[in-house]
C-alpha atoms as a PDB file:
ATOM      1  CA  UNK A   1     -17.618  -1.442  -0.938  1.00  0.00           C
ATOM      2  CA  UNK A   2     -15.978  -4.252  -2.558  1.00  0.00           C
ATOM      3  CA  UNK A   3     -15.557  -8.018  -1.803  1.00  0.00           C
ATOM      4  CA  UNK A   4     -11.521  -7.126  -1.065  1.00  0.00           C
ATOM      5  CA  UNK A   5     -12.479  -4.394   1.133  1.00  0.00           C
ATOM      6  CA  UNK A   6     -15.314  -6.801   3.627  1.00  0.00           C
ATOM      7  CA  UNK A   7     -12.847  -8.814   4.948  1.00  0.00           C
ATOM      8  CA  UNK A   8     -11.516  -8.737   8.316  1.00  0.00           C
ATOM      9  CA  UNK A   9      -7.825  -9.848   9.247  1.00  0.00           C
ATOM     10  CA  UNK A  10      -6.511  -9.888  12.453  1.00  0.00           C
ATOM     11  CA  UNK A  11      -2.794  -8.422  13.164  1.00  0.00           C
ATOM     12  CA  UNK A  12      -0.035  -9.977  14.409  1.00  0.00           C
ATOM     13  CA  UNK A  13      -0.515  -8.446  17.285  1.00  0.00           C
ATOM     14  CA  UNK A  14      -4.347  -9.741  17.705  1.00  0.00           C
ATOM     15  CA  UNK A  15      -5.852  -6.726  17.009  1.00  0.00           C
ATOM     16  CA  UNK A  16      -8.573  -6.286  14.389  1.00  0.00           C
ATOM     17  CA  UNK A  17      -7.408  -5.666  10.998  1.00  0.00           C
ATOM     18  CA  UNK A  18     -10.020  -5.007   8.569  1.00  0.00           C
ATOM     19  CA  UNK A  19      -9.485  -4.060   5.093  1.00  0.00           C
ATOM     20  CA  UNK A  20     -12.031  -1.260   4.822  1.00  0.00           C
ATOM     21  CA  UNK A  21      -9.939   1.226   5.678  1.00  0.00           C
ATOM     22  CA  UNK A  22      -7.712   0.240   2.797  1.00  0.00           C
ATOM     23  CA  UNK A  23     -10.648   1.626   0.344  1.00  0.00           C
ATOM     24  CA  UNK A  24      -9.141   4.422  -1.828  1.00  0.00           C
ATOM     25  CA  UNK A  25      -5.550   3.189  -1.475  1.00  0.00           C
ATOM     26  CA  UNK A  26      -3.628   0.930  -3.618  1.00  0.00           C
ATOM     27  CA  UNK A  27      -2.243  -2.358  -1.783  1.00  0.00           C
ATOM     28  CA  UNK A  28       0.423  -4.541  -2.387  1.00  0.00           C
ATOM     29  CA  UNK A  29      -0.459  -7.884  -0.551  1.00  0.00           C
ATOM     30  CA  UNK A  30       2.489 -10.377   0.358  1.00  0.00           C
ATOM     31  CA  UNK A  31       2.630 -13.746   2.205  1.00  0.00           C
ATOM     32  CA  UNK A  32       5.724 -13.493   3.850  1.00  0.00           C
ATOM     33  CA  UNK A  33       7.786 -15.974   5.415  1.00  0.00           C
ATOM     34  CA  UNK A  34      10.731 -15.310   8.339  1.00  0.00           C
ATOM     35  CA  UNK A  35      12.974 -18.457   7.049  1.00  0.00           C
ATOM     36  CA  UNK A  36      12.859 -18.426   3.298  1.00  0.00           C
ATOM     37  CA  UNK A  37      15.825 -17.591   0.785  1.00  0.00           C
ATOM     38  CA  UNK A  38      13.612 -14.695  -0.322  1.00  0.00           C
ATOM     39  CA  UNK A  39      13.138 -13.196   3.491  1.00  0.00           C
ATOM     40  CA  UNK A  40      15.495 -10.285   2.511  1.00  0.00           C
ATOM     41  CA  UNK A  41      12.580  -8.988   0.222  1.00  0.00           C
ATOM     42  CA  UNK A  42      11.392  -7.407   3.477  1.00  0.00           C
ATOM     43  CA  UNK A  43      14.285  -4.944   3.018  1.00  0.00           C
ATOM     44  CA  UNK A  44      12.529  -3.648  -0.329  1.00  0.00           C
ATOM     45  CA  UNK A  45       8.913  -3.872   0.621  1.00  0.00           C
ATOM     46  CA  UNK A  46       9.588  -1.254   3.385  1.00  0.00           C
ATOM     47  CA  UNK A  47      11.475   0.995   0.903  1.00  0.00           C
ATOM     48  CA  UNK A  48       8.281   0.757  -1.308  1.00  0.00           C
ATOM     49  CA  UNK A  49       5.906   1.321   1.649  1.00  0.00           C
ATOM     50  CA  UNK A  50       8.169   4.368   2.899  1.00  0.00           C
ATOM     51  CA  UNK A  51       8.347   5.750  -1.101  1.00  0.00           C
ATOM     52  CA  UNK A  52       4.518   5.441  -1.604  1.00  0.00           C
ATOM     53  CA  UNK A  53       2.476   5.590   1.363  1.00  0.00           C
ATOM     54  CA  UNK A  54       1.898   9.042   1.530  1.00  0.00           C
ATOM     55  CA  UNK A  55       0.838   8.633  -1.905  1.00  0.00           C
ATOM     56  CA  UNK A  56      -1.959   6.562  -0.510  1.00  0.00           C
ATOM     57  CA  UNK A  57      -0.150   2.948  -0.774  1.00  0.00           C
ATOM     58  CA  UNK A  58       0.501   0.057   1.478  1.00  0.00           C
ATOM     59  CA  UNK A  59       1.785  -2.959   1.711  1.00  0.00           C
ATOM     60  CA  UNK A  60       0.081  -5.542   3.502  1.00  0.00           C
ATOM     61  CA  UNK A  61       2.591  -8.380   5.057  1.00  0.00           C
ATOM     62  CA  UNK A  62       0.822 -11.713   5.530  1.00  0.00           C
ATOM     63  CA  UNK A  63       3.045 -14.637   7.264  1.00  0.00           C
ATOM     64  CA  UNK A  64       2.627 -17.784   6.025  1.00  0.00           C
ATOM     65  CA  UNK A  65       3.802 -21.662   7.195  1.00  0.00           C
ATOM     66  CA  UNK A  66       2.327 -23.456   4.015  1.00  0.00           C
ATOM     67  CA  UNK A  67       5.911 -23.482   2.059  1.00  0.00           C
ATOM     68  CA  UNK A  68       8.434 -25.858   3.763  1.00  0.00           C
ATOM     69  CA  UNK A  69       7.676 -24.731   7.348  1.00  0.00           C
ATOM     70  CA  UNK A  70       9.575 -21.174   6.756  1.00  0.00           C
ATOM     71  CA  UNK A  71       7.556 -19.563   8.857  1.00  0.00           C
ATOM     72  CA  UNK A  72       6.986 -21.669  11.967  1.00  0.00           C
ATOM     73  CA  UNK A  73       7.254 -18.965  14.821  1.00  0.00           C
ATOM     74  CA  UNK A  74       5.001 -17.586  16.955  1.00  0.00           C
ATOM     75  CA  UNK A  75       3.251 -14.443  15.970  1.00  0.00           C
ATOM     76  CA  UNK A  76       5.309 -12.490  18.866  1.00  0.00           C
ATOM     77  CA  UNK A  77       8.253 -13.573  17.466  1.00  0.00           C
ATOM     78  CA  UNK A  78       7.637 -12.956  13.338  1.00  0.00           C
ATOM     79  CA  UNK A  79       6.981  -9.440  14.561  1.00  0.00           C
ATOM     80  CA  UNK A  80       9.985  -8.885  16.705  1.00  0.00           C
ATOM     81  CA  UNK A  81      11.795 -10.174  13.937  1.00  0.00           C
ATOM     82  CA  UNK A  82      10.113  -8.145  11.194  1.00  0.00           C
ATOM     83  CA  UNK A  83      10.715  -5.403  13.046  1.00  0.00           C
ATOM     84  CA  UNK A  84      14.151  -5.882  14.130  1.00  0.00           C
ATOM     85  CA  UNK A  85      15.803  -7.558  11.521  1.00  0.00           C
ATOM     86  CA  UNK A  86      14.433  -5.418   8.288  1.00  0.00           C
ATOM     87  CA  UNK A  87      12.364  -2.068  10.266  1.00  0.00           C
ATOM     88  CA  UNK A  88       9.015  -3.471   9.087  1.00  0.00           C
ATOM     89  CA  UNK A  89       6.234  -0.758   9.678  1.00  0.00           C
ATOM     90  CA  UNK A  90       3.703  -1.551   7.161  1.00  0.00           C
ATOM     91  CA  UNK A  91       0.646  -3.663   8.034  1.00  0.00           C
ATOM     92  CA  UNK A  92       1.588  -7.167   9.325  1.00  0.00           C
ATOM     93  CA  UNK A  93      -1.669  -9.699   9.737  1.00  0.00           C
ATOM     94  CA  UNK A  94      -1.875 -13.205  11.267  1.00  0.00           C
ATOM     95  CA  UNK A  95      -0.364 -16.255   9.839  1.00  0.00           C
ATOM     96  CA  UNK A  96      -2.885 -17.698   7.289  1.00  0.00           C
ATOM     97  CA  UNK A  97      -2.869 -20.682   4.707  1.00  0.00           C
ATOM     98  CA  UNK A  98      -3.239 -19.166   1.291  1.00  0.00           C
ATOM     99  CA  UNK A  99      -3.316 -22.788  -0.293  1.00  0.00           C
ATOM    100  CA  UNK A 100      -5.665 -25.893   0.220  1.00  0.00           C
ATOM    101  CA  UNK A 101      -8.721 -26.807   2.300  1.00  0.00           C
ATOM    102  CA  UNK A 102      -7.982 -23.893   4.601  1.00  0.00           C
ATOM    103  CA  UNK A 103      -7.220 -20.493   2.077  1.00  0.00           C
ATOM    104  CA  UNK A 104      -8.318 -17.689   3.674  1.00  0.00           C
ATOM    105  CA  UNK A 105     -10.878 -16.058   2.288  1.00  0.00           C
ATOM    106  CA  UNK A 106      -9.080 -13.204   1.357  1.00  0.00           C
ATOM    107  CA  UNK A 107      -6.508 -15.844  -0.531  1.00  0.00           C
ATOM    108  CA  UNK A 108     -10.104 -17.268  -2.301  1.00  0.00           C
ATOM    109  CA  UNK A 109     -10.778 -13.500  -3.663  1.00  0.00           C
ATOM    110  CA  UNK A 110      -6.591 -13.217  -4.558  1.00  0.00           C
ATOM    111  CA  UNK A 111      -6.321 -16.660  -6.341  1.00  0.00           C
ATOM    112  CA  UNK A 112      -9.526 -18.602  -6.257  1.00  0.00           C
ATOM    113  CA  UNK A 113     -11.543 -20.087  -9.058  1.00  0.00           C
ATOM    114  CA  UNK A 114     -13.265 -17.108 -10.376  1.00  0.00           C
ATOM    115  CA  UNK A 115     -10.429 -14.813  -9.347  1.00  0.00           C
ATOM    116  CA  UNK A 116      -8.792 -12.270 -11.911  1.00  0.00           C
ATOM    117  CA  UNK A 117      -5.134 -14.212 -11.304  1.00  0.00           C
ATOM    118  CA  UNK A 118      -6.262 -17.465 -10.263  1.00  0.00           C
ATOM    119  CA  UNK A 119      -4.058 -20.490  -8.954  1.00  0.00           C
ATOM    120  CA  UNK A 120      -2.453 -21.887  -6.285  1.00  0.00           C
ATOM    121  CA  UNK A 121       0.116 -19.454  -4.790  1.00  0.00           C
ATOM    122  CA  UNK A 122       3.619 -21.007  -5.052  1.00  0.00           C
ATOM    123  CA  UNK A 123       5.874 -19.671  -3.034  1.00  0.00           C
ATOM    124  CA  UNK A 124       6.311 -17.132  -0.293  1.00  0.00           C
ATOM    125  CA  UNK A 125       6.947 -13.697  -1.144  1.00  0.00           C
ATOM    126  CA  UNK A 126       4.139 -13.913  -4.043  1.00  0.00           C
ATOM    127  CA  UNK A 127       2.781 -10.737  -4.801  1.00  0.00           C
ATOM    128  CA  UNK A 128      -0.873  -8.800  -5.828  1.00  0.00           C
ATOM    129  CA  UNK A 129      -1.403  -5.346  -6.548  1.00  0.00           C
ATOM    130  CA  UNK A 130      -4.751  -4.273  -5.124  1.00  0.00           C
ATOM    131  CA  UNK A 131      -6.536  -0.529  -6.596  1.00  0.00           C
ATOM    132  CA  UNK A 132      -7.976   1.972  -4.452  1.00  0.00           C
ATOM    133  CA  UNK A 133     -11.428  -0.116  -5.331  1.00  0.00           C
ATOM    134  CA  UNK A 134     -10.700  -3.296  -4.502  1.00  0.00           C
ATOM    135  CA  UNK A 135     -10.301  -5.040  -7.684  1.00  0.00           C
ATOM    136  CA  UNK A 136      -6.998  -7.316  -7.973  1.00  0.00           C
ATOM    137  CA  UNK A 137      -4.709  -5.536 -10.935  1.00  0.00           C
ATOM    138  CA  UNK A 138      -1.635  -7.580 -11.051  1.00  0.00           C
ATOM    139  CA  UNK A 139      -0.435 -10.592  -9.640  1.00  0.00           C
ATOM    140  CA  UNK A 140       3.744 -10.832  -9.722  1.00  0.00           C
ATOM    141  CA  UNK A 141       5.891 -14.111  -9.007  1.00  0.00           C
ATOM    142  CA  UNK A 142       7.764 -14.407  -5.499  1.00  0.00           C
ATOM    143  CA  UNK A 143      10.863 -14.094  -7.378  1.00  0.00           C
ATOM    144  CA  UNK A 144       9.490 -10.537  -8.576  1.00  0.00           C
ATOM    145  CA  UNK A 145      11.656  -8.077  -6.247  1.00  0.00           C
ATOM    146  CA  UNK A 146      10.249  -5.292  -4.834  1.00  0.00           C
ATOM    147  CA  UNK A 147      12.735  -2.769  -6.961  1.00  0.00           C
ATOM    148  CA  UNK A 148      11.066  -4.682 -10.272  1.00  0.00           C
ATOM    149  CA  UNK A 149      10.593  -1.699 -13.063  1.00  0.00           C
ATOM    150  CA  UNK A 150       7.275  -3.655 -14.030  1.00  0.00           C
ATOM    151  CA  UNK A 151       6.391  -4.026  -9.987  1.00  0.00           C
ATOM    152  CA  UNK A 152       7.194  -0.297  -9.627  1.00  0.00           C
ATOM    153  CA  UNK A 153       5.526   0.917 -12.863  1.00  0.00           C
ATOM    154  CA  UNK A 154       2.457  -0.771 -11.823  1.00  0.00           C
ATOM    155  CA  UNK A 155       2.230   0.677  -8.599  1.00  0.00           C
ATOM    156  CA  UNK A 156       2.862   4.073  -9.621  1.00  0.00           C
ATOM    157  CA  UNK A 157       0.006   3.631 -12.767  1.00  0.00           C
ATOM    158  CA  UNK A 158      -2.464   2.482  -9.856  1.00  0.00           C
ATOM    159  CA  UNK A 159      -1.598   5.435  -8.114  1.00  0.00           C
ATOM    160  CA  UNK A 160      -2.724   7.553 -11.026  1.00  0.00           C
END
Protein backbone atom coordinates (compact mmCIF):
# COMPACT_ATOMS: atom_id res chain seq x y z
CA UNK A 1 0.00 0.00 0.00
CA UNK A 2 1.31 3.36 -0.42
CA UNK A 3 2.25 6.28 1.94
CA UNK A 4 -1.10 8.26 0.35
CA UNK A 5 -3.17 5.33 0.96
CA UNK A 6 -1.99 4.83 5.25
CA UNK A 7 -3.46 7.78 6.27
CA UNK A 8 -6.51 8.17 8.19
CA UNK A 9 -8.88 11.34 7.94
CA UNK A 10 -11.75 11.82 9.80
CA UNK A 11 -15.15 13.17 8.03
CA UNK A 12 -16.95 15.99 8.63
CA UNK A 13 -19.22 14.17 10.17
CA UNK A 14 -16.57 12.47 12.75
CA UNK A 15 -16.54 9.36 11.28
CA UNK A 16 -13.37 7.56 10.22
CA UNK A 17 -12.14 8.35 6.88
CA UNK A 18 -9.26 6.43 5.81
CA UNK A 19 -7.74 6.58 2.50
CA UNK A 20 -7.26 2.86 1.89
CA UNK A 21 -10.21 2.35 0.36
CA UNK A 22 -9.25 4.96 -2.19
CA UNK A 23 -6.47 2.30 -3.53
CA UNK A 24 -7.23 1.58 -7.23
CA UNK A 25 -9.10 4.85 -7.81
CA UNK A 26 -7.87 8.07 -9.02
CA UNK A 27 -8.44 11.15 -6.51
CA UNK A 28 -8.70 14.61 -6.92
CA UNK A 29 -7.86 16.20 -3.44
CA UNK A 30 -9.15 19.87 -2.68
CA UNK A 31 -8.93 22.17 0.40
CA UNK A 32 -12.01 23.85 0.21
CA UNK A 33 -13.18 26.83 1.82
CA UNK A 34 -17.19 27.94 2.44
CA UNK A 35 -16.31 31.91 2.19
CA UNK A 36 -13.81 32.32 -0.57
CA UNK A 37 -14.35 34.05 -4.11
CA UNK A 38 -13.57 30.60 -5.53
CA UNK A 39 -16.44 28.68 -3.28
CA UNK A 40 -18.55 28.29 -6.50
CA UNK A 41 -15.85 25.69 -7.68
CA UNK A 42 -17.95 23.30 -5.59
CA UNK A 43 -20.53 23.53 -8.42
CA UNK A 44 -17.85 21.85 -10.86
CA UNK A 45 -16.16 19.45 -8.54
CA UNK A 46 -19.54 17.63 -8.13
CA UNK A 47 -20.08 17.61 -11.93
CA UNK A 48 -16.58 15.92 -12.14
CA UNK A 49 -17.31 13.51 -9.24
CA UNK A 50 -20.87 12.66 -10.84
CA UNK A 51 -18.99 12.32 -14.62
CA UNK A 52 -16.18 10.02 -13.25
CA UNK A 53 -16.94 8.14 -10.27
CA UNK A 54 -18.24 5.22 -11.71
CA UNK A 55 -15.16 5.27 -13.62
CA UNK A 56 -13.44 4.69 -10.34
CA UNK A 57 -12.75 8.57 -9.40
CA UNK A 58 -13.33 10.81 -6.48
CA UNK A 59 -12.92 13.83 -5.26
CA UNK A 60 -11.89 14.32 -1.87
CA UNK A 61 -13.17 17.86 -0.26
CA UNK A 62 -10.90 19.02 2.56
CA UNK A 63 -12.09 22.41 4.46
CA UNK A 64 -9.61 24.58 5.36
CA UNK A 65 -9.36 28.03 7.77
CA UNK A 66 -5.58 28.77 6.95
CA UNK A 67 -6.49 31.47 4.02
CA UNK A 68 -8.08 34.66 5.49
CA UNK A 69 -10.46 32.85 7.88
CA UNK A 70 -12.82 31.63 4.80
CA UNK A 71 -13.68 28.82 6.36
CA UNK A 72 -14.42 29.54 10.01
CA UNK A 73 -17.66 27.38 10.62
CA UNK A 74 -18.29 24.57 12.42
CA UNK A 75 -17.98 21.24 10.77
CA UNK A 76 -22.00 20.82 11.06
CA UNK A 77 -22.41 23.78 9.36
CA UNK A 78 -19.61 23.47 6.22
CA UNK A 79 -21.58 20.31 5.56
CA UNK A 80 -25.07 21.65 5.63
CA UNK A 81 -23.79 24.18 3.49
CA UNK A 82 -21.88 21.94 1.08
CA UNK A 83 -24.68 20.11 0.78
CA UNK A 84 -27.28 22.63 0.42
CA UNK A 85 -25.83 25.31 -1.34
CA UNK A 86 -23.84 23.26 -4.30
CA UNK A 87 -25.37 19.17 -3.72
CA UNK A 88 -21.92 18.09 -2.48
CA UNK A 89 -21.82 14.16 -2.31
CA UNK A 90 -18.28 13.37 -2.72
CA UNK A 91 -16.03 12.72 0.30
CA UNK A 92 -15.88 15.73 2.70
CA UNK A 93 -13.03 15.32 5.68
CA UNK A 94 -12.33 17.52 8.74
CA UNK A 95 -10.96 20.94 8.64
CA UNK A 96 -7.11 20.63 8.53
CA UNK A 97 -4.10 23.16 8.16
CA UNK A 98 -2.32 22.26 4.97
CA UNK A 99 0.38 25.06 5.72
CA UNK A 100 2.87 25.66 8.69
CA UNK A 101 3.79 23.98 11.99
CA UNK A 102 0.54 22.05 11.87
CA UNK A 103 0.20 20.44 7.90
CA UNK A 104 -1.43 17.45 8.08
CA UNK A 105 0.31 14.72 7.25
CA UNK A 106 -1.46 13.99 4.32
CA UNK A 107 -0.62 17.89 3.23
CA UNK A 108 3.37 16.74 4.14
CA UNK A 109 2.99 13.73 1.44
CA UNK A 110 0.89 16.47 -1.11
CA UNK A 111 3.42 19.39 -0.75
CA UNK A 112 6.20 18.63 1.65
CA UNK A 113 9.92 18.72 1.17
CA UNK A 114 10.50 15.58 -0.65
CA UNK A 115 7.07 15.69 -2.26
CA UNK A 116 6.61 15.29 -6.18
CA UNK A 117 4.84 19.08 -6.22
CA UNK A 118 6.31 20.54 -3.28
CA UNK A 119 5.46 24.05 -1.63
CA UNK A 120 3.36 25.79 0.42
CA UNK A 121 -0.27 25.55 -0.80
CA UNK A 122 -1.55 29.08 -1.63
CA UNK A 123 -4.84 29.36 -1.75
CA UNK A 124 -8.04 27.44 -1.22
CA UNK A 125 -9.41 25.49 -3.91
CA UNK A 126 -5.70 24.15 -4.80
CA UNK A 127 -5.80 21.03 -6.46
CA UNK A 128 -3.76 17.29 -6.73
CA UNK A 129 -4.51 14.53 -8.85
CA UNK A 130 -3.87 11.30 -6.96
CA UNK A 131 -3.49 7.57 -9.28
CA UNK A 132 -5.13 4.50 -8.39
CA UNK A 133 -1.51 3.80 -6.53
CA UNK A 134 -1.08 6.49 -4.55
CA UNK A 135 1.54 8.45 -6.18
CA UNK A 136 0.72 12.37 -6.57
CA UNK A 137 0.46 13.02 -10.65
CA UNK A 138 -0.43 16.60 -10.94
CA UNK A 139 -0.74 19.40 -8.82
CA UNK A 140 -3.13 22.41 -10.48
CA UNK A 141 -3.44 26.14 -9.12
CA UNK A 142 -6.75 27.14 -7.12
CA UNK A 143 -7.56 29.26 -9.97
CA UNK A 144 -7.52 25.91 -12.15
CA UNK A 145 -11.47 25.28 -12.60
CA UNK A 146 -12.78 22.12 -12.42
CA UNK A 147 -14.04 22.25 -16.35
CA UNK A 148 -10.00 22.96 -17.13
CA UNK A 149 -9.23 20.85 -20.57
CA UNK A 150 -5.69 20.16 -18.90
CA UNK A 151 -7.62 19.29 -15.33
CA UNK A 152 -10.02 17.07 -17.34
CA UNK A 153 -7.43 15.50 -19.70
CA UNK A 154 -5.47 14.52 -16.77
CA UNK A 155 -8.09 12.88 -15.03
CA UNK A 156 -9.33 10.98 -17.83
CA UNK A 157 -5.33 9.80 -18.76
CA UNK A 158 -5.20 8.57 -14.97
CA UNK A 159 -8.19 6.78 -15.57
CA UNK A 160 -6.55 4.87 -18.38
Amino acid sequence: MSAFHDINLRALDGQDLPLAPFKGQVVLVVNVASKCGLTPQYSGLEQLYQTYREQGFTVLGLPCNQFAGQEPDSEEQIREFCTTQYGVTFPLGSKMDVNGAGRHPLYRLLAGEGAEFPGDITWNFEKFLVGQDGRVLARFSPRTTPDDPALIAAIEKSLG
